[in-house]
Protein backbone atom coordinates (compact mmCIF):
# COMPACT_ATOMS: atom_id res chain seq x y z
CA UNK A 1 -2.50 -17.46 -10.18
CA UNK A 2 -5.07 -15.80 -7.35
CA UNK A 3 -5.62 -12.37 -8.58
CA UNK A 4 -4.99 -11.92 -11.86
CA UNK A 5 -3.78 -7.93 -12.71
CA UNK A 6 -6.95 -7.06 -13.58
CA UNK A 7 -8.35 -8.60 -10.29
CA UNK A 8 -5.56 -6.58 -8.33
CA UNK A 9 -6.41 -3.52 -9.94
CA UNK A 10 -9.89 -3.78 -9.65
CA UNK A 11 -10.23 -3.95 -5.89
CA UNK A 12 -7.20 -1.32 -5.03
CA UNK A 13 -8.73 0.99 -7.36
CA UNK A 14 -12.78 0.67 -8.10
CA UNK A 15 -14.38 -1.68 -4.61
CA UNK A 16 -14.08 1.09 -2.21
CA UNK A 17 -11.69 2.52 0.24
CA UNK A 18 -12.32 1.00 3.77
CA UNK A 19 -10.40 -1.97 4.25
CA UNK A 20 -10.29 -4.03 7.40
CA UNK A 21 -7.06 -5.30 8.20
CA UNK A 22 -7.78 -9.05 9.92
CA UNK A 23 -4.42 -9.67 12.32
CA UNK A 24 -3.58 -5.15 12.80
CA UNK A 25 -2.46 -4.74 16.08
CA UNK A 26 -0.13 -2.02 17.17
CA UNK A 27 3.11 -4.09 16.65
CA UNK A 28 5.31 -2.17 14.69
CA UNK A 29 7.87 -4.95 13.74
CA UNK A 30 4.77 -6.91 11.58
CA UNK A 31 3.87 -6.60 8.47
CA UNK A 32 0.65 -5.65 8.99
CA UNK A 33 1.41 -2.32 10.72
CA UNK A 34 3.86 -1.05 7.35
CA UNK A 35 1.06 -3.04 4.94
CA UNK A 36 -1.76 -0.77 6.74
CA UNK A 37 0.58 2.70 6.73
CA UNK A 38 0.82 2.29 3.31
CA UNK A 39 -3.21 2.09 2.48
CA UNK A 40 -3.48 4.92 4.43
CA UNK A 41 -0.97 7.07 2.28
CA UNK A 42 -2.82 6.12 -0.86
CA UNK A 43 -6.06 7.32 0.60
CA UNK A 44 -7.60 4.03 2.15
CA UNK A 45 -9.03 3.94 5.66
CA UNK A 46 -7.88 0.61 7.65
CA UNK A 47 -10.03 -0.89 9.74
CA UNK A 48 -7.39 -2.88 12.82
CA UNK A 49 -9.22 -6.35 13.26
CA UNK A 50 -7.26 -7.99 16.29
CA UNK A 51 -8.75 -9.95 19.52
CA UNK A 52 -7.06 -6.94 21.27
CA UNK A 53 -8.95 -4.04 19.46
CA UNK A 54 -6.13 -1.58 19.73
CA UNK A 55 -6.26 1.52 17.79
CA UNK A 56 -3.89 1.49 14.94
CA UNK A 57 -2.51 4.61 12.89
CA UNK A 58 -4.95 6.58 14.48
CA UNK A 59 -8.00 4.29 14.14
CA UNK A 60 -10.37 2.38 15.98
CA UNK A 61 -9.94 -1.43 16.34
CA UNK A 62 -12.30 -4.17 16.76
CA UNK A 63 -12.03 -7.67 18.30
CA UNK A 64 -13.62 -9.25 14.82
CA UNK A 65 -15.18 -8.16 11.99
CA UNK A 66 -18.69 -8.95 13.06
CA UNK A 67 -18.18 -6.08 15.66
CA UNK A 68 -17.49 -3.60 13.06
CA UNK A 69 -20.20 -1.09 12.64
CA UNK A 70 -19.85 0.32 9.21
CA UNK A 71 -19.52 -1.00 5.87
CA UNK A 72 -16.48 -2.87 4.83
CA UNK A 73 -15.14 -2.95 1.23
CA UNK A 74 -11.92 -5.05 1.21
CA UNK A 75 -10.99 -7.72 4.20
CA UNK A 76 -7.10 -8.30 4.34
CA UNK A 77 -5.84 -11.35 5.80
CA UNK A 78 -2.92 -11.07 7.95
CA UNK A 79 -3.31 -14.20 9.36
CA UNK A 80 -2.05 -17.79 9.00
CA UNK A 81 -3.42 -20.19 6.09
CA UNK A 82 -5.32 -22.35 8.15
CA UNK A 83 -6.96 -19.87 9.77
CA UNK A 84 -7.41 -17.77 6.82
CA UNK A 85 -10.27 -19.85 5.49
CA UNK A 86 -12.39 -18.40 8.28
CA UNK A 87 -12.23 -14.82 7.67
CA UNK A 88 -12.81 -15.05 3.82
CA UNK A 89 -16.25 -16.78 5.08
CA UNK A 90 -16.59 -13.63 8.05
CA UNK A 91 -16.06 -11.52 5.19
CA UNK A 92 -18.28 -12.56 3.01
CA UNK A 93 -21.21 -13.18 5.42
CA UNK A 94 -20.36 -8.84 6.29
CA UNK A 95 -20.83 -8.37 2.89
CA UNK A 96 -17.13 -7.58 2.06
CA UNK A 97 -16.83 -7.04 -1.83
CA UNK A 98 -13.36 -8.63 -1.94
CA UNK A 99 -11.03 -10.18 0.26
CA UNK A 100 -6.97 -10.24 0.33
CA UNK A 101 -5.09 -13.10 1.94
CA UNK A 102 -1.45 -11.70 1.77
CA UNK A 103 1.66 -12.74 0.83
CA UNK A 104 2.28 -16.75 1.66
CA UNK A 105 -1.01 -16.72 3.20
CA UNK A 106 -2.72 -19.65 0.80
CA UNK A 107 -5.92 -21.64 0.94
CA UNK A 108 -7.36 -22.99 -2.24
CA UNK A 109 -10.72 -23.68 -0.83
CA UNK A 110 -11.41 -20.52 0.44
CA UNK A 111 -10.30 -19.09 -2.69
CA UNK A 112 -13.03 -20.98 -4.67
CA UNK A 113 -15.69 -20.62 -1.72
CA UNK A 114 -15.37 -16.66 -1.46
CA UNK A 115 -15.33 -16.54 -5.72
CA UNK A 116 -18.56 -18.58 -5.75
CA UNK A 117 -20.10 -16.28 -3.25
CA UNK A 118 -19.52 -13.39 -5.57
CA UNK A 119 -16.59 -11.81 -4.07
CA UNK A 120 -13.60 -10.68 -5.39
CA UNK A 121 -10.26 -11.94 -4.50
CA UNK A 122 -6.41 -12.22 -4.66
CA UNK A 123 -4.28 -14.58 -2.63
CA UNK A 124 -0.79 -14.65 -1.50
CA UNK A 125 -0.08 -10.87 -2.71
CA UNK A 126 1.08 -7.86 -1.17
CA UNK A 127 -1.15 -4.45 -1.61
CA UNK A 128 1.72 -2.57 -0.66
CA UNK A 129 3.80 -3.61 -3.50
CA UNK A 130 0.82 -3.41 -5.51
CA UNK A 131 -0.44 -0.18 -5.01
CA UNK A 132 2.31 1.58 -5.87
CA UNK A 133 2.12 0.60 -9.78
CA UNK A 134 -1.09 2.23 -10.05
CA UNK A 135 0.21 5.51 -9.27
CA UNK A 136 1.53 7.87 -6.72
CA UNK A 137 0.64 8.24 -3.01
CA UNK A 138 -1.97 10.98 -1.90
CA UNK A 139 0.04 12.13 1.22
């Protein structure tokens, strides 16, 4: 398993509240755009990542995460496995403290190479069905 309940836990609850959300664009048919709306109800501030930069549920987007000029706590992968590899390293040379591939998005390697540089992470789970087991929504 790639995020073990404590794991999960851990980074909705104690690694910060800005999370970049790698593949956000304004498409309201993906996942990303219900995924994101529902960080934002319990209090988190996305961050869209998309080679458009659109602004997304009211906030500004950037092309990559390189261009983002803030601290980032939590990276979520909305993107496909093979790609997904790329953005755990992006994330960890920001100086992300965890990243998130989401559900179906898998990559073994990438799992090992963000863990050995010291950041947290959970693979092929959903933080919107996550979240809500740790308690209610804050608007």
């Amino acid at each position: 398993m790639y995020g073990d309940p404590d794991t999960v836990r851990r980074i909705l609850t104690e690694l910060g509240d800005t999370w970049a959300v790698v593949g956000l664009s304004s498409n309201q048919r993906r996942a990303a755009y219900g995924v994101a709306d529902v960080l934002q109800r319990y209090g988190k501030r996305i961050v869209p990542v998309h080679p458009k930069a659109e602004t997304v549920h009211g906030e500004k987007g950037y092309a990559s995460l390189a261009e983002i000029p803030f601290e980032v706590d939590v990276v979520d992968v909305f993107v496909r496995s093979d790609l997904a590899g790329e953005v755990a390293d992006e994330a960890a040379a920001i100086g992300a403290k965890a990243v998130w591939f989401q559900l179906d998005v898998v990559d073994e390697a990438a799992y090992e190479r963000t863990r050995a540089a010291g950041l947290e992470m959970v693979m092929d789970k959903c933080p919107a069905i996550e979240i809500p087991r740790l308690g209610p929504a804050r608007r």
